[in-house]
Protein backbone atom coordinates (compact mmCIF):
# COMPACT_ATOMS: atom_id res chain seq x y z
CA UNK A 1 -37.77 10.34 37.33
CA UNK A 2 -41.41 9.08 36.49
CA UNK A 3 -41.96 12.13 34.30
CA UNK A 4 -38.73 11.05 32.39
CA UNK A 5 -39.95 7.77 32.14
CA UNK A 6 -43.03 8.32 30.80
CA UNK A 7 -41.90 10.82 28.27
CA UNK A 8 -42.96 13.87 29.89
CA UNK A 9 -39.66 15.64 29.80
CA UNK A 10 -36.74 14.74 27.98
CA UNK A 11 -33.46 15.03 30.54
CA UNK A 12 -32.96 14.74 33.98
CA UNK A 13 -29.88 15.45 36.60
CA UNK A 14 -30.07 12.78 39.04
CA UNK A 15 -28.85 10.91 41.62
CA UNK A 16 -26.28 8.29 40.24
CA UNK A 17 -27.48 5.56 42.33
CA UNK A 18 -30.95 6.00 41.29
CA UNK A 19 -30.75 6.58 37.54
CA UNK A 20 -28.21 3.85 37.12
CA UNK A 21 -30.62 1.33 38.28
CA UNK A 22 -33.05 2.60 35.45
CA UNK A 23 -30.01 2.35 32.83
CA UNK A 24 -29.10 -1.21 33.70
CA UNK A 25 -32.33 -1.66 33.21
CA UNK A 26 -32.27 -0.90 29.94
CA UNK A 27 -35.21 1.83 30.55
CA UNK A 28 -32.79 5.14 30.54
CA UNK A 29 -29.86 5.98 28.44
CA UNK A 30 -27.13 7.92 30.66
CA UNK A 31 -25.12 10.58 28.34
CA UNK A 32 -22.93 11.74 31.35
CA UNK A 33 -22.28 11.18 34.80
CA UNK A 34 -21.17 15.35 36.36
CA UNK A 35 -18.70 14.34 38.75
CA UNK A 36 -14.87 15.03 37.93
CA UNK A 37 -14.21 11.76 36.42
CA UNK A 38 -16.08 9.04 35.16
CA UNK A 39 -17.18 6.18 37.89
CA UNK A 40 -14.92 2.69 38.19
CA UNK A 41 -18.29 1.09 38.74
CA UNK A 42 -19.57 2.61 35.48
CA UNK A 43 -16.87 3.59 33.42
CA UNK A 44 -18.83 3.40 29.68
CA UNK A 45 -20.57 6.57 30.81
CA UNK A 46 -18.34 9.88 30.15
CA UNK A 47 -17.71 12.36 32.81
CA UNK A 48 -19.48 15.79 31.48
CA UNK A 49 -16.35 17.37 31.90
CA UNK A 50 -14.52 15.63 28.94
CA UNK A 51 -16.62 17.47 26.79
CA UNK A 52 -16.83 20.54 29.02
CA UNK A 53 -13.91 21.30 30.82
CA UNK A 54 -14.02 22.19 34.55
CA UNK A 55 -17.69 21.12 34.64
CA UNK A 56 -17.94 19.77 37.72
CA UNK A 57 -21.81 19.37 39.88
CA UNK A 58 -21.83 16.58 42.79
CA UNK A 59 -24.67 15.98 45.31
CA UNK A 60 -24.40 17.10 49.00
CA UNK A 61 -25.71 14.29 51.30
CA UNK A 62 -25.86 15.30 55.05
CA UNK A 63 -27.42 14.09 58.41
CA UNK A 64 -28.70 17.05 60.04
CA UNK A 65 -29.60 17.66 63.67
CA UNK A 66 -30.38 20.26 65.82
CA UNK A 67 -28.43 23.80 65.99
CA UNK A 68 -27.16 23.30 69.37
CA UNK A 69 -26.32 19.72 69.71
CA UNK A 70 -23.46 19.03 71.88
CA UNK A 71 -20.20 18.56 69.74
CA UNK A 72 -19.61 14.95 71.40
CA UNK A 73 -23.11 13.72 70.45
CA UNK A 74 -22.43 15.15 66.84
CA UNK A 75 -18.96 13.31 67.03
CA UNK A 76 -20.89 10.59 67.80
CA UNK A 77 -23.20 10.04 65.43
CA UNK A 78 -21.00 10.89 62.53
CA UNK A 79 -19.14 7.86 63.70
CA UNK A 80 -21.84 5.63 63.93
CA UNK A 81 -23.48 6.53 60.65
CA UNK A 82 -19.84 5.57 58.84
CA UNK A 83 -19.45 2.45 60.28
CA UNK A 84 -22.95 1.85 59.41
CA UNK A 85 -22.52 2.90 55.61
CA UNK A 86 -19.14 0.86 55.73
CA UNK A 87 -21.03 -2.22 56.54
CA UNK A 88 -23.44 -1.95 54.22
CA UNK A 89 -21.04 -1.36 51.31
CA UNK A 90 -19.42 -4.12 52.72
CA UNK A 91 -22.35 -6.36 51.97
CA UNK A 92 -23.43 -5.12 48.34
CA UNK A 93 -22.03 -6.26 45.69
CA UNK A 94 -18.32 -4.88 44.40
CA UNK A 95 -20.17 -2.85 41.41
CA UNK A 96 -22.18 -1.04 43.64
CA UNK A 97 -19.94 -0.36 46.55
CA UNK A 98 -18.62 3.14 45.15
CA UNK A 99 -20.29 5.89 42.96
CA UNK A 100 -17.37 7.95 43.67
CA UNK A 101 -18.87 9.25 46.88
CA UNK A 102 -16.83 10.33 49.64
CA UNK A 103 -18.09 10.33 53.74
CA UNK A 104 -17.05 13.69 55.61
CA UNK A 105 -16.70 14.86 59.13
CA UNK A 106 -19.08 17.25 60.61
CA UNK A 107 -16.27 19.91 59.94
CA UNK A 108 -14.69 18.51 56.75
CA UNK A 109 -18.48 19.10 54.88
CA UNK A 110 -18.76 22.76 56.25
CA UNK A 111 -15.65 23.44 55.31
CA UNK A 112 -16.46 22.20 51.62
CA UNK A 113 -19.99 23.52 51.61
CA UNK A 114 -18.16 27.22 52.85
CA UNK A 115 -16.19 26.66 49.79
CA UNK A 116 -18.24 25.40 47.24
CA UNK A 117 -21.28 27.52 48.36
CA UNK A 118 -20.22 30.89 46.39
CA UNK A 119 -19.35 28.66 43.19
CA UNK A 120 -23.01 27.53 43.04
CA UNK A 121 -24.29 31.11 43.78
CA UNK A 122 -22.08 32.65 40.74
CA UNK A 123 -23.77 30.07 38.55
CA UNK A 124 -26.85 30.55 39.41
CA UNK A 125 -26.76 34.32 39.39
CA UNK A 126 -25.12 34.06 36.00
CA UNK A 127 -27.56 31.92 34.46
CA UNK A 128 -30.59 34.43 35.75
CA UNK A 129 -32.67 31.82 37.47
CA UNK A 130 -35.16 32.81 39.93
CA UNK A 131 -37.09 30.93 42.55
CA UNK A 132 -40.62 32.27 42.09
């Protein structure tokens, strides 16, 4: 973000939340927002996919803890940490409440991250990236 900024490189994928605030701002100009469809609480910005269909690339957000930890405790925290993130939405103010974000169970995110996983290893094979 400060190499954007400053006018060291010329695009950036980020995080909704935190480029938005620089576009409200009036410091960044968003051209698309890569989720599915285009956000309620920013709906001047396009979703990428109108222009490219089936384009779809959303953020993975997860609390992580040991290997082992008993399922209970897991249980347990999940449940904590949404009523905690409920609250807080609760408290901001209606345009920033959503970004189209969606809280998981422990189970629910594997199962999507089992899913999703291969799709994000096709496109990176296919595109012939390499972590050096």
């Amino acid at each position: 973000m400060n190499d954007l900024l400053a006018g060291q490189v010329q695009m950036l994928f980020d995080n909704f939340p935190t480029g938005y605030a620089q576009v409200r701002a009036g410091k960044l100009r968003a051209l698309a927002v890569t989720s599915p469809a285009r956000f309620a609480t920013a709906p001047d910005i396009p979703a990428l996919a109108e222009t490219v269909p089936g384009y779809v690339a959303v953020g993975w957000f997860r609390l992580r803890g040991r290997r082992h930890d008993p399922r209970p405790l897991v249980e347990r925290l999940a449940t904590e940490l949404g009523t905690a993130l409920r609250a807080a939405r609760g408290r901001a103010p209606p345009a920033r409440r959503r970004h189209g974000g969606r809280r998981r169970r422990p189970r629910q995110f594997w199962g999507v991250h089992r899913r999703r996983g291969p799709e994000v290893e096709a496109v990176v094979e296919q595109s012939g990236a390499k972590a050096d």
